[in-house]
Protein backbone atom coordinates (compact mmCIF):
# COMPACT_ATOMS: atom_id res chain seq x y z
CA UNK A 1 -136.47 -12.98 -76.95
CA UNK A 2 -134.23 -16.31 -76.47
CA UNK A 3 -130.27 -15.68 -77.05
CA UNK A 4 -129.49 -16.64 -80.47
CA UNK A 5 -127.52 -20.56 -80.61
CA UNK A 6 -124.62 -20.89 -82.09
CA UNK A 7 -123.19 -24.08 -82.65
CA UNK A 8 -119.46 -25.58 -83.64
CA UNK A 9 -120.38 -28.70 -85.33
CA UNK A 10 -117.26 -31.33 -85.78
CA UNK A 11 -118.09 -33.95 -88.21
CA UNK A 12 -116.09 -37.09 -89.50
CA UNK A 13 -116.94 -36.75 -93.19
CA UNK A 14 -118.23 -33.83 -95.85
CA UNK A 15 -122.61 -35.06 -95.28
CA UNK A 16 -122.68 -33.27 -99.10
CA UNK A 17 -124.40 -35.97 -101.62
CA UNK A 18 -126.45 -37.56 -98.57
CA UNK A 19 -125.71 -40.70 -100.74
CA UNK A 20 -125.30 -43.02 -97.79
CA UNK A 21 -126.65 -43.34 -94.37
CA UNK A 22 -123.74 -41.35 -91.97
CA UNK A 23 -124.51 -38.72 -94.68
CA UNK A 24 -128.19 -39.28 -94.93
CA UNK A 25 -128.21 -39.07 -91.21
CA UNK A 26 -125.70 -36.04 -90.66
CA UNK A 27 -127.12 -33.74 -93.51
CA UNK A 28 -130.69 -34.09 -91.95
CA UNK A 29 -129.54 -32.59 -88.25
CA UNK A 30 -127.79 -29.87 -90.48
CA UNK A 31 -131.39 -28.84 -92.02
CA UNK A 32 -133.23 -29.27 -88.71
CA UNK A 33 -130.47 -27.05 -86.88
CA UNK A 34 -130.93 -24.25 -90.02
CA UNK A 35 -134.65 -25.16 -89.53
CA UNK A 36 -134.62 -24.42 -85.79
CA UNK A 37 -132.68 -21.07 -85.90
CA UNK A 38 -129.62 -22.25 -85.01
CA UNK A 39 -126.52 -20.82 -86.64
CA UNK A 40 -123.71 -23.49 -87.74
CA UNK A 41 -120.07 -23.58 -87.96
CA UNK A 42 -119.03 -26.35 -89.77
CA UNK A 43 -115.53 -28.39 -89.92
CA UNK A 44 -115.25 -31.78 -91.83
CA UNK A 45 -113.02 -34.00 -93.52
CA UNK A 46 -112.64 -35.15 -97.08
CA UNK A 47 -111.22 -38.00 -98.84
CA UNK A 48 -112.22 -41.20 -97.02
CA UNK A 49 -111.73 -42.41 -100.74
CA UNK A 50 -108.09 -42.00 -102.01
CA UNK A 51 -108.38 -39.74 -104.51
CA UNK A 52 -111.83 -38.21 -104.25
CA UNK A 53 -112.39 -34.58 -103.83
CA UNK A 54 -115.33 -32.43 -103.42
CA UNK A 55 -117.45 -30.29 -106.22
CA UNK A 56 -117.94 -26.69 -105.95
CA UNK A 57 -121.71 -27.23 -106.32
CA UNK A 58 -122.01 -29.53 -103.26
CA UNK A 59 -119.68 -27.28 -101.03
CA UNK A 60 -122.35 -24.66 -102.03
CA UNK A 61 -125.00 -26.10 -101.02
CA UNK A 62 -123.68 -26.90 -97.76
CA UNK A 63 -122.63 -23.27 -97.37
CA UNK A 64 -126.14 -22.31 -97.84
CA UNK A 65 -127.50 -24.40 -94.88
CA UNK A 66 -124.11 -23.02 -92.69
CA UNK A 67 -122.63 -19.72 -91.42
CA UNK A 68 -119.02 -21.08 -91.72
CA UNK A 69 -117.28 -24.33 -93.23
CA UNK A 70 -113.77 -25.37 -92.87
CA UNK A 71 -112.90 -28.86 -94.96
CA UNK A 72 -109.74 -30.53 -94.70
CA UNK A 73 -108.53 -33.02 -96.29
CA UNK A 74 -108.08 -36.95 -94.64
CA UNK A 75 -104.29 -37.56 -93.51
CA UNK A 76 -102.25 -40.03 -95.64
CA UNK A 77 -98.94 -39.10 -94.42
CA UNK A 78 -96.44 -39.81 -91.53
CA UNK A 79 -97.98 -38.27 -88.98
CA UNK A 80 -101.02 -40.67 -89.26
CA UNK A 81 -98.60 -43.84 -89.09
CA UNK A 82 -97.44 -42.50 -85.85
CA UNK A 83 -100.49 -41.42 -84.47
CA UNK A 84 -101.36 -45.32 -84.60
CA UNK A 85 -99.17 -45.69 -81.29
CA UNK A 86 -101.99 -43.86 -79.22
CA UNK A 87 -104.70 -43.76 -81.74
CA UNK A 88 -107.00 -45.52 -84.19
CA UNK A 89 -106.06 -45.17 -87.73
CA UNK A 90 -109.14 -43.10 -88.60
CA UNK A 91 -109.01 -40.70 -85.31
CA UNK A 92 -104.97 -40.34 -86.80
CA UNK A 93 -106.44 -39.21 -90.30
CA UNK A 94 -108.13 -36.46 -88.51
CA UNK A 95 -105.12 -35.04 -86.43
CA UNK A 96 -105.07 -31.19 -87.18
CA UNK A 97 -101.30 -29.96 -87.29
CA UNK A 98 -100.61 -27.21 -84.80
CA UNK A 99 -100.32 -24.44 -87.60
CA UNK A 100 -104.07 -25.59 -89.06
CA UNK A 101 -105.29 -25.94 -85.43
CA UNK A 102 -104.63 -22.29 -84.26
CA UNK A 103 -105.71 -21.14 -87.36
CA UNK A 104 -109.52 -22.46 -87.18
CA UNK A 105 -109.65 -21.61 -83.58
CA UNK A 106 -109.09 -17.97 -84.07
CA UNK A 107 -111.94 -17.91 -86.79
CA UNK A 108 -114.13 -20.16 -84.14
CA UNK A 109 -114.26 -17.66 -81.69
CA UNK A 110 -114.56 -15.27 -84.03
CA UNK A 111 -117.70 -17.04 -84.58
CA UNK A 112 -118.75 -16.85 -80.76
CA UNK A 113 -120.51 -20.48 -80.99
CA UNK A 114 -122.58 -21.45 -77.65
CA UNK A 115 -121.43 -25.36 -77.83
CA UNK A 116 -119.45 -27.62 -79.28
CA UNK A 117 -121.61 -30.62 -81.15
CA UNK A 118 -119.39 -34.04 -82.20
CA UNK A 119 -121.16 -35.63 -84.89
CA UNK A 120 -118.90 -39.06 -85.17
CA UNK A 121 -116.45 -40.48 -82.58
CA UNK A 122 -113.69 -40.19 -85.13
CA UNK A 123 -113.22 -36.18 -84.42
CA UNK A 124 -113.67 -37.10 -81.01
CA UNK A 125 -109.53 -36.42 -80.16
CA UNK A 126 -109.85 -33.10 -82.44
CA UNK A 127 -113.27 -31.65 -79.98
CA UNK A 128 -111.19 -32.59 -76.82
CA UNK A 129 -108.47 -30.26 -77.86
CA UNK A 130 -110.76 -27.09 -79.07
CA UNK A 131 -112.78 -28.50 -76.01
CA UNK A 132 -109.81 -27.74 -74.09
CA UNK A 133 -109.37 -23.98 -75.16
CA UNK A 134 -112.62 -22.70 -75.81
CA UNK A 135 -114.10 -23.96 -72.61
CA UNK A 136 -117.36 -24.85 -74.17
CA UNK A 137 -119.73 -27.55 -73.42
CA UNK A 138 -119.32 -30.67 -75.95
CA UNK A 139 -121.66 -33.23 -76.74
CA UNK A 140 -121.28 -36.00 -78.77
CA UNK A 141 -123.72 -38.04 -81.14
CA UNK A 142 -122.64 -41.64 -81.74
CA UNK A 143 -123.39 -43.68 -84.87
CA UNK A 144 -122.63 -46.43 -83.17
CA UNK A 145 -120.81 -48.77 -80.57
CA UNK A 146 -118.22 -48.15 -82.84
CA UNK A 147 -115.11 -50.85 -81.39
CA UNK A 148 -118.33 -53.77 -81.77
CA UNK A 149 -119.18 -52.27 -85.13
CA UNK A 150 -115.58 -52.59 -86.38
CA UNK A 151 -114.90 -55.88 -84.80
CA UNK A 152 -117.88 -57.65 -86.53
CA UNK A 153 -116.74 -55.77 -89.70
CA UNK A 154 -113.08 -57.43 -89.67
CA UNK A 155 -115.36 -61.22 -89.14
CA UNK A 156 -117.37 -60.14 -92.41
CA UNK A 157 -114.57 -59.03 -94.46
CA UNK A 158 -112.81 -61.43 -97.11
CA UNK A 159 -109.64 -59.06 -98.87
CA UNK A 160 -106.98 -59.30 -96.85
CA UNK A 161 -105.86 -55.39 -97.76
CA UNK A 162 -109.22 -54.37 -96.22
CA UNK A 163 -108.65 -56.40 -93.36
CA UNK A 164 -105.68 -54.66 -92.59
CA UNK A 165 -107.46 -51.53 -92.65
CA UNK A 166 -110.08 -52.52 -89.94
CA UNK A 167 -107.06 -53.54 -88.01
CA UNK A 168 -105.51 -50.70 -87.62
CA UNK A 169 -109.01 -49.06 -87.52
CA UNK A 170 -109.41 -50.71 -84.07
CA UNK A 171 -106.02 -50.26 -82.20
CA UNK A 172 -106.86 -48.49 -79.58
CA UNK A 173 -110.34 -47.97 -80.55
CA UNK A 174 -112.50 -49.64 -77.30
CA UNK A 175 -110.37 -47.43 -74.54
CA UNK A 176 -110.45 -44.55 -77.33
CA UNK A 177 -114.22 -44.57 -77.47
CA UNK A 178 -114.69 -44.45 -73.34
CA UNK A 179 -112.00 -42.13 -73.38
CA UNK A 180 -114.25 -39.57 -75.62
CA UNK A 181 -117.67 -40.28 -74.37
CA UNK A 182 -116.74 -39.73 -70.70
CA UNK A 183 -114.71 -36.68 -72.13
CA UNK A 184 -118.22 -35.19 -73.13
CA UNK A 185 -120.86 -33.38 -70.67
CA UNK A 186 -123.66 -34.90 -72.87
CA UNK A 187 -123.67 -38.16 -75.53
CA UNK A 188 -126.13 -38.73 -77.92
CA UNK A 189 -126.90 -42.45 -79.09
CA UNK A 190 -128.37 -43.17 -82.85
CA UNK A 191 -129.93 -46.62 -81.44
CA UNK A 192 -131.46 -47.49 -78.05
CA UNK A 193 -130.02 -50.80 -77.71
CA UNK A 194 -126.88 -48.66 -78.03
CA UNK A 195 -127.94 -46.35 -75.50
CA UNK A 196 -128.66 -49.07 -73.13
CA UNK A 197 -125.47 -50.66 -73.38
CA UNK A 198 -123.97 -47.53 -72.20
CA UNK A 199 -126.21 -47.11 -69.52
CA UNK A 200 -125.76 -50.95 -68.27
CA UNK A 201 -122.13 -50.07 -68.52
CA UNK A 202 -122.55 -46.68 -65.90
CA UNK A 203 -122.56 -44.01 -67.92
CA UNK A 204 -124.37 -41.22 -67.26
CA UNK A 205 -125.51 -38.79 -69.32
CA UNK A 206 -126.63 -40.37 -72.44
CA UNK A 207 -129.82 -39.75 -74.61
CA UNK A 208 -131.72 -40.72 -77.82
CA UNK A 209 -131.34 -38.72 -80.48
CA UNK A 210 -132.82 -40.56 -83.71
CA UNK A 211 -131.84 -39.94 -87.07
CA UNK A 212 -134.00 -37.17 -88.84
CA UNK A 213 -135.78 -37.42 -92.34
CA UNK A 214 -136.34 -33.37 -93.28
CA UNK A 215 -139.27 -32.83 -95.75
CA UNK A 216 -139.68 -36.46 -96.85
CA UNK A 217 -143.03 -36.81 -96.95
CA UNK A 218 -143.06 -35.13 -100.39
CA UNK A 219 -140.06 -36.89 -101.54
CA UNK A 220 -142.38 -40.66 -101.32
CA UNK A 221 -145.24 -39.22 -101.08
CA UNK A 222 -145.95 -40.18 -104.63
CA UNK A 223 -144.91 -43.85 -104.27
CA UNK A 224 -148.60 -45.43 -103.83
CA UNK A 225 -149.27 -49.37 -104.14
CA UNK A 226 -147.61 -51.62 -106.79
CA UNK A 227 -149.25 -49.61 -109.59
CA UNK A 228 -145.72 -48.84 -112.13
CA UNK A 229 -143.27 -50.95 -110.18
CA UNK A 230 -140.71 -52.27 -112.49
CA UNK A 231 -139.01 -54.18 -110.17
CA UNK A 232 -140.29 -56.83 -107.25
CA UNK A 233 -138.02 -55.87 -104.51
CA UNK A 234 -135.70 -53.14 -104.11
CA UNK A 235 -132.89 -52.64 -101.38
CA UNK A 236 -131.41 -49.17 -101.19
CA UNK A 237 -128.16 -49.04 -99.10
CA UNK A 238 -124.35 -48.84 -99.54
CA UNK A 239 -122.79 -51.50 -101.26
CA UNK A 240 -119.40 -51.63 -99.85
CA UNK A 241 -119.71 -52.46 -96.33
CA UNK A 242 -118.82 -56.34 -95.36
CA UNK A 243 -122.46 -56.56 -93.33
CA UNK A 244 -124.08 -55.42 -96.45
CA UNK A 245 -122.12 -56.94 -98.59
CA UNK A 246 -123.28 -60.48 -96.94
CA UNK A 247 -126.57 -59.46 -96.50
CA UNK A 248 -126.76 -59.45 -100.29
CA UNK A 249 -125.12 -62.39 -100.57
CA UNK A 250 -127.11 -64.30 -98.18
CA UNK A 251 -130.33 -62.96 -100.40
CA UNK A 252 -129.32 -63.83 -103.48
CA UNK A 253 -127.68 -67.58 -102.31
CA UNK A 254 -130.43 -68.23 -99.63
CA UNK A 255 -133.89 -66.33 -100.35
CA UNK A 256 -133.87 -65.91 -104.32
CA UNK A 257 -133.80 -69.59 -105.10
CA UNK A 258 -136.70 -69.83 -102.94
CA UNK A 259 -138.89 -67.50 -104.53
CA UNK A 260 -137.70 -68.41 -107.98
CA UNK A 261 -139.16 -71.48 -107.75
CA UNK A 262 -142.45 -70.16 -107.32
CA UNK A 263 -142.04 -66.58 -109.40
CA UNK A 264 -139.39 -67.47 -112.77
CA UNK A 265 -139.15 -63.88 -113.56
CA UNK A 266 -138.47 -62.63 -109.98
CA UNK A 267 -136.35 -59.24 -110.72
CA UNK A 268 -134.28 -57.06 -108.23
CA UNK A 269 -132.82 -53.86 -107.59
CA UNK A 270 -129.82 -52.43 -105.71
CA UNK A 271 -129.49 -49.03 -104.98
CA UNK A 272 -125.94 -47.69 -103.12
CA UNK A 273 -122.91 -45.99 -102.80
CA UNK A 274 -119.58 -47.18 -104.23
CA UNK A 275 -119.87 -51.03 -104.95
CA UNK A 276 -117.51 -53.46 -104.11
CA UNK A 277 -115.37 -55.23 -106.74
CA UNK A 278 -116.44 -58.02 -104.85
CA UNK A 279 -120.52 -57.61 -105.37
CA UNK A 280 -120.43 -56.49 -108.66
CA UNK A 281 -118.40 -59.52 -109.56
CA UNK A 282 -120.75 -62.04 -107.67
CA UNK A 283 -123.80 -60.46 -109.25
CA UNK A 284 -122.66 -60.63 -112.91
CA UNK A 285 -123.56 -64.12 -112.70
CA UNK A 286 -127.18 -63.66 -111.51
CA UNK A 287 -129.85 -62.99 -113.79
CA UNK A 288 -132.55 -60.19 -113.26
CA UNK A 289 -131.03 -57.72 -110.77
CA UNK A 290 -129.92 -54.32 -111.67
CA UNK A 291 -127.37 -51.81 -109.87
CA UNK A 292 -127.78 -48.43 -109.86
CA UNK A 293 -124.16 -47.26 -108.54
CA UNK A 294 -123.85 -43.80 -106.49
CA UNK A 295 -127.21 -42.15 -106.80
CA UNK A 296 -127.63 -37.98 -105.22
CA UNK A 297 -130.42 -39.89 -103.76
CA UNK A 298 -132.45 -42.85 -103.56
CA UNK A 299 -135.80 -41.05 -103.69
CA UNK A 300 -136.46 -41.28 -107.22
CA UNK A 301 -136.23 -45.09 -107.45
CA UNK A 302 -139.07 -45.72 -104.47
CA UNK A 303 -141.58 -46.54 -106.66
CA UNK A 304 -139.81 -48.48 -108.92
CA UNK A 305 -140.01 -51.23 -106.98
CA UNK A 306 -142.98 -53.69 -105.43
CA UNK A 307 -141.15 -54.23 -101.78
CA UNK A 308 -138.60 -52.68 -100.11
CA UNK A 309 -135.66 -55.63 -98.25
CA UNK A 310 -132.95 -55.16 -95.94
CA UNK A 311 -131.66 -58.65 -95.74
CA UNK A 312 -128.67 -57.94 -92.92
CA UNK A 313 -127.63 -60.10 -90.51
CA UNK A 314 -125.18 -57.99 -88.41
CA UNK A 315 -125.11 -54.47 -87.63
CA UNK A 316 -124.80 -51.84 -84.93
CA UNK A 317 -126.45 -47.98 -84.50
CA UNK A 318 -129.76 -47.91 -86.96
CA UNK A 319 -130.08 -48.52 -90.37
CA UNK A 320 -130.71 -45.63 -91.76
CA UNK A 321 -132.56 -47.60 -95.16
CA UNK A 322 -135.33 -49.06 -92.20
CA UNK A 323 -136.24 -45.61 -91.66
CA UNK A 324 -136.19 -44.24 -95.20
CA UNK A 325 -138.66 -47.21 -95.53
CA UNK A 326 -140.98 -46.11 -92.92
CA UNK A 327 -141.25 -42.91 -95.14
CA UNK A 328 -142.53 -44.99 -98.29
CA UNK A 329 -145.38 -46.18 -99.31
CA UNK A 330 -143.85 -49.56 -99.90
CA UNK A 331 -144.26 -52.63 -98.15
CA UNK A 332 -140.72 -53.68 -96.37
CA UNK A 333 -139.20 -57.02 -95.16
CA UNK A 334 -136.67 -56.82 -93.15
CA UNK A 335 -134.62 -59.03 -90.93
CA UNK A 336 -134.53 -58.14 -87.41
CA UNK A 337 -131.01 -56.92 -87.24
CA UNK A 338 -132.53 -54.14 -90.13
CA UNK A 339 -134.75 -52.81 -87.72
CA UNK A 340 -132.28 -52.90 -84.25
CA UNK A 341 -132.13 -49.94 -82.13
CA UNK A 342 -135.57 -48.75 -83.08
CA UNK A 343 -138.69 -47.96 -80.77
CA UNK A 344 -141.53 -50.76 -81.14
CA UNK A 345 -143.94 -49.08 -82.38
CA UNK A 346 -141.27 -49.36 -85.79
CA UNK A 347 -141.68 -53.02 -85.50
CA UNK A 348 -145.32 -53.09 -86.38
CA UNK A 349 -145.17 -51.93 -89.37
CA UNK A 350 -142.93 -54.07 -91.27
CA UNK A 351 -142.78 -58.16 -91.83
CA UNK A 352 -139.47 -59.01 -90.08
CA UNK A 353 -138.18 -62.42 -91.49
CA UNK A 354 -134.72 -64.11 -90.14
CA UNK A 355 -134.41 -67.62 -91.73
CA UNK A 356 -133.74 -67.79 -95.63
CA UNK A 357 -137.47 -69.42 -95.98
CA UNK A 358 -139.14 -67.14 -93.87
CA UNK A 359 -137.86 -64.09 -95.99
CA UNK A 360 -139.08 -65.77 -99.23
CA UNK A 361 -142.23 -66.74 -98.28
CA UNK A 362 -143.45 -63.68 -96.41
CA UNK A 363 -142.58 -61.43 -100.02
CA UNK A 364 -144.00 -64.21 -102.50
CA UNK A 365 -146.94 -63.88 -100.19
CA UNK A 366 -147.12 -60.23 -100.44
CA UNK A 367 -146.80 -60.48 -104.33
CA UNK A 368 -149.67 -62.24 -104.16
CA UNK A 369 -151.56 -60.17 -102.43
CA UNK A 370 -151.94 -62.36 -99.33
CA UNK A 371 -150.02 -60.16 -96.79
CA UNK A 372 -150.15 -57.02 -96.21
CA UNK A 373 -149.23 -54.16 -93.28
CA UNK A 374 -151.42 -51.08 -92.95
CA UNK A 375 -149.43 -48.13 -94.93
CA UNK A 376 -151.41 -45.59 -93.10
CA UNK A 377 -150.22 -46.86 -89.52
CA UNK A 378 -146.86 -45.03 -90.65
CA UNK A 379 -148.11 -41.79 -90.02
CA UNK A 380 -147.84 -41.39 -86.70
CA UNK A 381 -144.73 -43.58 -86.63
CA UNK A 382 -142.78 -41.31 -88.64
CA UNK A 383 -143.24 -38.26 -86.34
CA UNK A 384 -140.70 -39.54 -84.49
CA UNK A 385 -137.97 -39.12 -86.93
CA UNK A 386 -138.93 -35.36 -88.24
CA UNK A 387 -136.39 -33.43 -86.15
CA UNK A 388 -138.88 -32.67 -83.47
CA UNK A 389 -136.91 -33.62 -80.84
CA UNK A 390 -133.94 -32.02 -81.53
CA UNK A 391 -135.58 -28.66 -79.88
CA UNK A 392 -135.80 -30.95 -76.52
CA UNK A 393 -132.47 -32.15 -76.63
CA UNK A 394 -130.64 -28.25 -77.61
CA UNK A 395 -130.69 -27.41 -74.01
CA UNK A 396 -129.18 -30.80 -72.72
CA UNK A 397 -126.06 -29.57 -75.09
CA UNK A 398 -125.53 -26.47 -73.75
CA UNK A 399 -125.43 -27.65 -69.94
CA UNK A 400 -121.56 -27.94 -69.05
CA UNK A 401 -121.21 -30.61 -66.23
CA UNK A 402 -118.81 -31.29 -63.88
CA UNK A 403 -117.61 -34.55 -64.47
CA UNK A 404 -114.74 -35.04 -61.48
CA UNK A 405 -116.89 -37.40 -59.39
CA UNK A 406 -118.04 -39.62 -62.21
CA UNK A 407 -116.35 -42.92 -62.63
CA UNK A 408 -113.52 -42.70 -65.71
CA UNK A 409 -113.49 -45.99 -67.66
């Protein structure tokens, strides 16, 4: 009989509602870990929001799916304005004081875990230091290249108080982010345009590790053909981000005049997490599109709607909506930044469109039944994403290297 695995899972933020992608992405490895056998201690943060807190129901239902949970609140004190000498503002928010620190290690090794498991580069600074005492091997999953992420972010973004924010979001954060992957025996890239990067770049010991959709083949298994839809295209993502944010702007400026002119009663829906004062404002003016705000989930609203868009123009990591799309029954435009970071065989199965006219004609042309991608070719496709893999990659995380002849960037 195989030893038991026990894991110490570090994550940047609560995964409990999975009501946006990091979540979406980091509750699903939590059910394929319980899935798999493998027993959990979890420690998160709370409170990227000013203000918000977290139900008793959802920390119960995390509890079910762990052994242990420890959730702290995000810093908004001193400590984090200093921490902005040597750190990124969000790696500062996540600082554990020494009183906090010695506290959670003492129930850790209670716990006896096998490996430490980073889920977010943002708790990177907090794994080196339990990294540090338990002796452990650490890997690390990465979302994405996160200093290029935040860079293109701070181009997108219009208010000057978020601006600010992404500033001091990415002091320090390129040398920060080398700092922690070389710091780690084994990293773990979301995208593998990502992971080639890295590679180009010299590191060694980095793998693919998709995002995993547990048990959604019953969850859109029941949205079949246009039969119901009350909308003509549907995009299901936050609504907050600047690169989203312009994506929808760019659709409803660029693409919907376009496909007005040929469909009058065109109608839309947008599906997401915590709209923007900004987007809500610019849609008010714009006839025919409806905004569902903060769903538990997106599920229900599948088969509401004709075609499934992700209009975005820049990006890093994997969207997380291309791949909830590969588990409908939907057909899905997409631009090719939507569907970066994904294996090929992804490609095939949806209409990629760039230009403005290019994205209007290909989904008047599917409303009209004159296009159309083979739904069933999916099948295979989404094996790839069901968690599978993660029983490969367990035994990569529990191999503790020694990393004094490797190059330190």
């Amino acid at each position: 009989m195989e030893p038991e695995t026990r894991i110490f899972l570090i994550v940047e933020e609560f995964p409990y509602p999975p009501y946006h992608g990091g979540r979406i992405d980091v509750w699903n490895r939590i059910k394929a870990f319980k899935k798999m056998g493998v027993k959990v201690f979890l420690l998160s943060w709370y409170g990227l929001k000013k203000n918000e807190s977290v139900s008793e129901t959802d920390i119960s239902v995390v509890r079910d799916s762990v052994e242990h949970l420890v959730l702290l609140p995000i810093r908004r004190d001193f400590r984090r304005i200093l921490s902005l000498v040597r750190y990124p503002s969000l790696v500062g928010a996540r600082i554990i004081g020494r009183a906090k620190y010695q506290a959670i290690l003492k129930q850790v090794v209670d716990f006896s875990p096998s490996l430490i498991f980073l889920d977010g580069i943002y708790c990177g600074l907090t794994g080196l230091m339990f990294e540090r005492d338990l002796k452990l091997p650490m890997s690390i999953r990465l979302h994405n290249v996160e200093h290029k992420y935040m860079h293109g972010q701070s181009l997108l973004e219009n208010k000057a108080r978020n601006k600010v924010s992404i500033f001091l979001a990415l002091l320090h954060l390129k040398s920060y982010e080398e700092k922690i992957i070389f710091g780690v025996d084994t990293f773990f890239n979301i995208s593998l345009v990502d992971l080639e990067y890295y590679t180009n770049k010299g590191y060694k010991y980095g793998q693919w590790l998709p995002p995993f959709l547990i048990d959604k083949e019953n969850s859109f298994g029941s949205a079949k053909g246009n039969s119901g839809a009350q909308y003509n295209v549907g995009y299901f993502g936050n609504l907050y981000a600047p690169n989203n944010i312009a994506g929808i702007i760019w659709f409803v400026t660029s693409v919907l005049p376009i496909i007005k002119s040929q469909i009058p009663n065109f109608t839309v829906l947008l599906v997401g997490s915590n709209p923007s004062t900004e987007i809500m404002n610019f849609l008010k003016a714009h006839e025919n599109i409806t905004v569902i705000p903060n769903p538990k989930t997106v599920d229900e609203f599948i088969s509401s709607v004709d075609i499934i868009i992700n209009p975005v123009h820049f990006g890093s990591g994997v969207n997380i909506k291309s791949i909830e799309s590969l588990f409908s029954d939907r057909q899905v435009v997409s631009t090719s930044t939507g569907i970066s970071g994904l294996p090929h065989k992804v490609f095939e199965t949806f209409f990629i469109a760039d230009t403005s006219f290019e994205f209007a004609d290909t989904i008047i042309k599917i409303l009209k039944g004159d296009l159309e991608k083979n739904i069933v070719s999916r099948q295979g496709t989404r094996l790839l994403f069901d968690g599978s893999i993660l029983k490969e990659m367990l035994p990569l995380m529990l191999i503790k290297r020694n990393r004094s002849g490797d190059k330190e960037y």
